[in-house]
C-alpha atoms as a PDB file:
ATOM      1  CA  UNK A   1      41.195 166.172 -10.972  1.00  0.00           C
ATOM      2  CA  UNK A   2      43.698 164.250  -8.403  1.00  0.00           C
ATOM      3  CA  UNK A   3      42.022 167.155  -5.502  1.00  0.00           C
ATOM      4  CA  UNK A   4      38.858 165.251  -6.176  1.00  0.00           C
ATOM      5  CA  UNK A   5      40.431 161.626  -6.106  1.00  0.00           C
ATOM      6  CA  UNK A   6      42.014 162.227  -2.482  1.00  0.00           C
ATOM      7  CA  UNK A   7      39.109 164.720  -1.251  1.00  0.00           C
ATOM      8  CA  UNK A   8      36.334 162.562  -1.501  1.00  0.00           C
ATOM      9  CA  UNK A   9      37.596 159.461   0.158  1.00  0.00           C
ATOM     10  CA  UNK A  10      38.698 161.238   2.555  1.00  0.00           C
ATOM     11  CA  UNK A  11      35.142 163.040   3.098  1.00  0.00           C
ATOM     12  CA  UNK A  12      33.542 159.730   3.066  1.00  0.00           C
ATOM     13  CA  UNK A  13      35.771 158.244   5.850  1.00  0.00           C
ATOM     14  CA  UNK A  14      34.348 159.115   8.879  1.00  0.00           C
ATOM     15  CA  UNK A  15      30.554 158.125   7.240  1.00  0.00           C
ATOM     16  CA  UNK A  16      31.736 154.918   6.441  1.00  0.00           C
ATOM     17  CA  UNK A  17      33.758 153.815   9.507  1.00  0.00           C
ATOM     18  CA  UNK A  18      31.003 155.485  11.710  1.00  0.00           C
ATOM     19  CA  UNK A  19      28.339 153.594   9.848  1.00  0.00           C
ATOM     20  CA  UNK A  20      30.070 150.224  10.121  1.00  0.00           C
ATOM     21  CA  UNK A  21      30.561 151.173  14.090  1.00  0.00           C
ATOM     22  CA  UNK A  22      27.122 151.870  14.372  1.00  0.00           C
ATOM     23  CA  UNK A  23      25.944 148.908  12.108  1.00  0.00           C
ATOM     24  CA  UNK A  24      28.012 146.368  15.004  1.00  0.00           C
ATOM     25  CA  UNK A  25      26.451 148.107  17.937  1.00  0.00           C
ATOM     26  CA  UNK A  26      23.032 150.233  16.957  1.00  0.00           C
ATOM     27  CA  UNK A  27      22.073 149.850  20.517  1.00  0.00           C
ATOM     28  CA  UNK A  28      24.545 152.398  21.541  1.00  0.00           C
ATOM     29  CA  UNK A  29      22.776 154.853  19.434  1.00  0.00           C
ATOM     30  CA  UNK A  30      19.541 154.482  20.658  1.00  0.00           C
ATOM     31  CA  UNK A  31      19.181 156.620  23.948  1.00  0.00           C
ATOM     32  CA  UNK A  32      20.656 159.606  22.044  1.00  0.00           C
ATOM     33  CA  UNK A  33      18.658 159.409  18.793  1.00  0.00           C
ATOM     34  CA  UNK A  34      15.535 158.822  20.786  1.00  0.00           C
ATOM     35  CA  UNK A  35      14.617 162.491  21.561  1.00  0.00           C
ATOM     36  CA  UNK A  36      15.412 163.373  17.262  1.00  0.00           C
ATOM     37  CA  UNK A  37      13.074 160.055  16.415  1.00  0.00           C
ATOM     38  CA  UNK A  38      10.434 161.336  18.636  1.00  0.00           C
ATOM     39  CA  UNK A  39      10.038 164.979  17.802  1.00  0.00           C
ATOM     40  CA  UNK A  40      10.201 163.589  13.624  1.00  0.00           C
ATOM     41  CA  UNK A  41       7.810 160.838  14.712  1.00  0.00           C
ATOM     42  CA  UNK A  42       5.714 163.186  16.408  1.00  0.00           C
ATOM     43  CA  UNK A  43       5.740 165.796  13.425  1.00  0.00           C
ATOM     44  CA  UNK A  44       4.882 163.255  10.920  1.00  0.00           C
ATOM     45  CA  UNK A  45       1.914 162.121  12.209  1.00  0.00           C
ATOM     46  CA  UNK A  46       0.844 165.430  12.142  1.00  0.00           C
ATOM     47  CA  UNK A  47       1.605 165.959   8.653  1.00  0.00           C
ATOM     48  CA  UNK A  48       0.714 162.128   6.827  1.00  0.00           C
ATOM     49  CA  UNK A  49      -1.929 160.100   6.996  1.00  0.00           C
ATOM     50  CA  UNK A  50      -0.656 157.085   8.277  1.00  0.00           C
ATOM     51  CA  UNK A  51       1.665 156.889  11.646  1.00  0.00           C
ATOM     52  CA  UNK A  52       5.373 156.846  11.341  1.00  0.00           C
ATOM     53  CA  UNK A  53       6.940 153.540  13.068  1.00  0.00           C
ATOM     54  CA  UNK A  54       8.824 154.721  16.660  1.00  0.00           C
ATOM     55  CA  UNK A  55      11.336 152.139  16.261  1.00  0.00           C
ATOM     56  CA  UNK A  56      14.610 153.942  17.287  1.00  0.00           C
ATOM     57  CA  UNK A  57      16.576 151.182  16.578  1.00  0.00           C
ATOM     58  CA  UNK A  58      15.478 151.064  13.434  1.00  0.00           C
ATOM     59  CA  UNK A  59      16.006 154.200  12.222  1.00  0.00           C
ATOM     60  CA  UNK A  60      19.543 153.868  13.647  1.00  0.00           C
ATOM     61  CA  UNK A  61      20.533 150.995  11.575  1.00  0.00           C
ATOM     62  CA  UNK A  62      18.866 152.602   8.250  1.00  0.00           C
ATOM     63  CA  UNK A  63      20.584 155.973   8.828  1.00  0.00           C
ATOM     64  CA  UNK A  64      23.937 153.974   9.222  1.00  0.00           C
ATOM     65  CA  UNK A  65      23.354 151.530   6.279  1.00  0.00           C
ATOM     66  CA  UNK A  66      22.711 155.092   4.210  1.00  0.00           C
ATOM     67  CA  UNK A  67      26.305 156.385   5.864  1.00  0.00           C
ATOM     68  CA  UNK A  68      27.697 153.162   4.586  1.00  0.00           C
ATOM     69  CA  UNK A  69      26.439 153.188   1.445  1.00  0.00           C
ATOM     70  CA  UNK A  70      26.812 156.653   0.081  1.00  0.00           C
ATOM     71  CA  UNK A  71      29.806 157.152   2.070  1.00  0.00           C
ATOM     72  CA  UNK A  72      31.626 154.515  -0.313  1.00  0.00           C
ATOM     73  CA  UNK A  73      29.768 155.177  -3.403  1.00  0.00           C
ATOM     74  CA  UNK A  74      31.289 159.037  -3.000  1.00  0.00           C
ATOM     75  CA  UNK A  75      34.545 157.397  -1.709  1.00  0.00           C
ATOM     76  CA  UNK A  76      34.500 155.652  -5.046  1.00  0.00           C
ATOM     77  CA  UNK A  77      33.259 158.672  -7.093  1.00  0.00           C
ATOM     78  CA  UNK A  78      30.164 157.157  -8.163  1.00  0.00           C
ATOM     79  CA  UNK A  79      27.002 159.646  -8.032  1.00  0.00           C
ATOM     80  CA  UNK A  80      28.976 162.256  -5.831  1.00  0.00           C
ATOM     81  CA  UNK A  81      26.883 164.682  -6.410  1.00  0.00           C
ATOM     82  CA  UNK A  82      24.051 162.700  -4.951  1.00  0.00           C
ATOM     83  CA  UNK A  83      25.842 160.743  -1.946  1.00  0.00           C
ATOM     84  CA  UNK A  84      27.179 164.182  -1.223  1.00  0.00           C
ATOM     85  CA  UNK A  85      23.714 165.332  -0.422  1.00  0.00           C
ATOM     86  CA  UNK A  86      22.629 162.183   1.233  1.00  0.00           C
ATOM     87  CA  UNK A  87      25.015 162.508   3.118  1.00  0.00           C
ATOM     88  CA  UNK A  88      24.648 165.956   4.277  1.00  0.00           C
ATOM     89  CA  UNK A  89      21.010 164.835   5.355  1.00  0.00           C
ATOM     90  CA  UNK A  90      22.144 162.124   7.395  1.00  0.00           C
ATOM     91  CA  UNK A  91      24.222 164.037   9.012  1.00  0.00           C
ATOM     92  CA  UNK A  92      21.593 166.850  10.021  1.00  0.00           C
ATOM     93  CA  UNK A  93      19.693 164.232  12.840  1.00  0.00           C
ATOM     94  CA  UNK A  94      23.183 162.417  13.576  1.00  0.00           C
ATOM     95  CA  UNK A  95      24.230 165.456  14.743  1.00  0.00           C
ATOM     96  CA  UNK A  96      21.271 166.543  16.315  1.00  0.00           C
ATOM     97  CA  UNK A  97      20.855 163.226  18.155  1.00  0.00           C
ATOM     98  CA  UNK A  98      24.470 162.502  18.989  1.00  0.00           C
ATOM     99  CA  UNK A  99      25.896 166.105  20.230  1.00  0.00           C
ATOM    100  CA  UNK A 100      23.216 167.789  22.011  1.00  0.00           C
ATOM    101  CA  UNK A 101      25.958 169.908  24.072  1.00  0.00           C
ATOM    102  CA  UNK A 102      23.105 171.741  25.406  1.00  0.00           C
ATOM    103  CA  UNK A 103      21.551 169.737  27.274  1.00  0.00           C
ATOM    104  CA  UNK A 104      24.773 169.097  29.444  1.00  0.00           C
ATOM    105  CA  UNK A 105      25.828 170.210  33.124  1.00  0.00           C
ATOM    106  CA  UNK A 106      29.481 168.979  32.562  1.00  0.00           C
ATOM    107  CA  UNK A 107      31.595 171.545  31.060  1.00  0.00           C
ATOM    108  CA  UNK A 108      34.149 169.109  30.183  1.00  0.00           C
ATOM    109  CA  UNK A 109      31.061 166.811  28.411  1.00  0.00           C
ATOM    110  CA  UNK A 110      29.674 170.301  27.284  1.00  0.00           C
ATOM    111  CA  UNK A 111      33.077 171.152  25.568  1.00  0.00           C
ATOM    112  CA  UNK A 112      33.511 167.424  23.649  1.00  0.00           C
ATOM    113  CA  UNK A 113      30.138 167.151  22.408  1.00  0.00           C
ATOM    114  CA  UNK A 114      30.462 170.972  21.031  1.00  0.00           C
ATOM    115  CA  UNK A 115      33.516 170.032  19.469  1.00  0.00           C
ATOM    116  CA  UNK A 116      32.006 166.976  17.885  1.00  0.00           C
ATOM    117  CA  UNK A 117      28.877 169.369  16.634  1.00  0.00           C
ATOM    118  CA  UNK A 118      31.315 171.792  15.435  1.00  0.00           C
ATOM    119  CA  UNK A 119      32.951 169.316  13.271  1.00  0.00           C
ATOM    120  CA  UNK A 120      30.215 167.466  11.360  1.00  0.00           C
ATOM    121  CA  UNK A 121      28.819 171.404  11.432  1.00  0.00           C
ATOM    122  CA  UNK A 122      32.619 171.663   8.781  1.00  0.00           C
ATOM    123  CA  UNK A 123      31.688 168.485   7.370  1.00  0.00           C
ATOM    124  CA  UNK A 124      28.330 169.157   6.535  1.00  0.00           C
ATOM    125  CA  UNK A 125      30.030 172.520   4.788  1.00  0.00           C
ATOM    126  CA  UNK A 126      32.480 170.266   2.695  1.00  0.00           C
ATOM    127  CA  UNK A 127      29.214 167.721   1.822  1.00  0.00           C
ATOM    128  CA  UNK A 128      27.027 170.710   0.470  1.00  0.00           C
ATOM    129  CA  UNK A 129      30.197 171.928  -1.693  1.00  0.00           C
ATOM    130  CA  UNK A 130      30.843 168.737  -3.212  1.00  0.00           C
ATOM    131  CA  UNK A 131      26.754 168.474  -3.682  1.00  0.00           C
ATOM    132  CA  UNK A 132      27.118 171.040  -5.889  1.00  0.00           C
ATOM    133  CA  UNK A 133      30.853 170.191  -7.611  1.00  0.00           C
ATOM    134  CA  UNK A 134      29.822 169.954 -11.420  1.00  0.00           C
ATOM    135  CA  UNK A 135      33.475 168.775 -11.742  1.00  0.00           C
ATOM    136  CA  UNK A 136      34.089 172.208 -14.329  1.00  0.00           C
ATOM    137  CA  UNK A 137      31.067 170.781 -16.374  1.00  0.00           C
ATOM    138  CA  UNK A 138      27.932 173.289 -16.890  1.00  0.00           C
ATOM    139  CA  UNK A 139      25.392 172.346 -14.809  1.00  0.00           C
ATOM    140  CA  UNK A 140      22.276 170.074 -15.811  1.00  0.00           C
ATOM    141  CA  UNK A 141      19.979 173.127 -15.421  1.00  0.00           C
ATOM    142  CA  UNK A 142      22.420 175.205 -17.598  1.00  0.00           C
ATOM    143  CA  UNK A 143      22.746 172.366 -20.513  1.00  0.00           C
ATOM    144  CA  UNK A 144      18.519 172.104 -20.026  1.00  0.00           C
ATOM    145  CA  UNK A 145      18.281 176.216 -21.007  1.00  0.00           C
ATOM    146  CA  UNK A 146      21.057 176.327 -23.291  1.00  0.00           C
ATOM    147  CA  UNK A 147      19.522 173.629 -25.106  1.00  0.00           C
ATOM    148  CA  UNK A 148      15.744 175.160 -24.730  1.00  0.00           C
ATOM    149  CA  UNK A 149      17.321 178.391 -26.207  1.00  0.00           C
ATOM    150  CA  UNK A 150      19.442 176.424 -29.037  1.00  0.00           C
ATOM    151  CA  UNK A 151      15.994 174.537 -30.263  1.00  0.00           C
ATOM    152  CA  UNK A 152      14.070 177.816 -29.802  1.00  0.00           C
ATOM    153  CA  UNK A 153      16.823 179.728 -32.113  1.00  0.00           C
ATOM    154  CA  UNK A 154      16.666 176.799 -34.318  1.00  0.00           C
ATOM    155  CA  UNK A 155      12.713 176.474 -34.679  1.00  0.00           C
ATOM    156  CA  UNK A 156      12.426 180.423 -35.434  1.00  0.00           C
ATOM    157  CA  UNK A 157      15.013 180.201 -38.140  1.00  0.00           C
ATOM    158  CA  UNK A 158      13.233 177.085 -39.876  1.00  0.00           C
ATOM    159  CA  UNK A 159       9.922 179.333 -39.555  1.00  0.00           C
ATOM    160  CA  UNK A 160      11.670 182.149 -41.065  1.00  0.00           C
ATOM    161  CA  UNK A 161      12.867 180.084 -44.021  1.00  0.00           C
ATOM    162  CA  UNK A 162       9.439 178.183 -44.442  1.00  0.00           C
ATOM    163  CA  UNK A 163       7.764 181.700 -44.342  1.00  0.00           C
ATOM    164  CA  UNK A 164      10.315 183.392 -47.326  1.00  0.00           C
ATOM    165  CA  UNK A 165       9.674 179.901 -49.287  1.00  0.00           C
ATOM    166  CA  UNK A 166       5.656 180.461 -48.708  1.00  0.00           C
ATOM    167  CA  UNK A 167       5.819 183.691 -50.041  1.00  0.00           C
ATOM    168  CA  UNK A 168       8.053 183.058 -52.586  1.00  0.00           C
ATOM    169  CA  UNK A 169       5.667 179.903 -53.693  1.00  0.00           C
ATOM    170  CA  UNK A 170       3.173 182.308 -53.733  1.00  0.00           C
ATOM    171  CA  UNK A 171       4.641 185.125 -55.875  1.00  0.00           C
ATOM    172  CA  UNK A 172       5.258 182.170 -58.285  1.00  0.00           C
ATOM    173  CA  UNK A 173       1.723 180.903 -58.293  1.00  0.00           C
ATOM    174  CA  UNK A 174       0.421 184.376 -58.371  1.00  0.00           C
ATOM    175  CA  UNK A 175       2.619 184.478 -61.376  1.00  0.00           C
ATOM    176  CA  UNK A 176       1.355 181.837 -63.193  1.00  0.00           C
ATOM    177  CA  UNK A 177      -2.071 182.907 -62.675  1.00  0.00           C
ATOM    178  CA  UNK A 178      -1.402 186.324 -64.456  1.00  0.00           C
ATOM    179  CA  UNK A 179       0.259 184.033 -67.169  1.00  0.00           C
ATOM    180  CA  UNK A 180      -2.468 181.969 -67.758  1.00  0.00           C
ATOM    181  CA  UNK A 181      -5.195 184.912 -67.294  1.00  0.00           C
ATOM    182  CA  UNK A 182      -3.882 186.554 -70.636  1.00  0.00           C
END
């Protein structure tokens, strides 16, 4: 559908040019995704049994190279299901680590960054529907039960018939024994 053709590329725009940005100059991203890299750092090593690295920069660049990445692939319609929703979970902790309006004093920096978290709040929205655009196809799960039900139908009809041909063999053999009795 031509909706699809423009809508995605244009989705994947700001992931892609953002990424790139971020990709020149990771650095810049640091200080603010410091506080999200700590507090999933810190919760991890909680939870596994092995410690998470703490390198913010890191993360930074790998959270970027995934904007980059799916954001073309979806720009591209390749796997836009999937990009979709790797996208949408990228953009959870960018947003969380880039727009923390909260933590302001400025009203004027308090009103920009809750503009900015307001937006990737409406982008996150469009992600999750194209996550789950099926494109007018049935679903995977639907095909996978109206294919269980299809083999089902089929396997109780072939028992049916193997059952009327047993009996039927049987009559006959029963048959032949009276036949053979006399």
């Amino acid at each position: 559908m031509l909706v699809r053709r423009i809508a995605r590329p244009l989705l994947a725009t700001p992931f892609i040019y953002g990424g790139i940005s971020t990709l020149r100059k990771p650095q810049d991203r640091v200080p603010g995704a410091r506080p999200v890299v700590e507090k999933i750092a810190e919760t991890a090593d909680k939870q596994l049994p092995v410690e998470v690295p703490r390198d913010v920069e890191q993360y930074v660049k790998a959270n970027a190279a995934l904007q980059v990445g799916a954001g073309a692939l979806l720009a591209l319609g390749k796997f836009p299901r999937l990009t979709s929703l790797a996208l949408a979970g990228s953009t959870v902790p960018t947003t969380l680590a880039g727009h923390r309006f909260w933590e302001e004093d400025d009203p004027k920096v308090s009103f920009e960054k809750i503009a900015h978290f307001v937006k990737n709040l409406g982008m996150l929205g469009g992600l999750l529907l194209a996550a789950v655009d099926t494109e007018g196809k049935p679903s995977v799960g639907y095909r996978t039960r109206r294919a269980a039900k299809r083999a089902a139908d089929a396997t109780e009809k072939n028992v049916e018939k193997a059952q009327k041909r047993a009996a039927k063999a049987q009559k006959q053999a029963e048959k032949r024994l009276k036949k053979a009795s006399r």
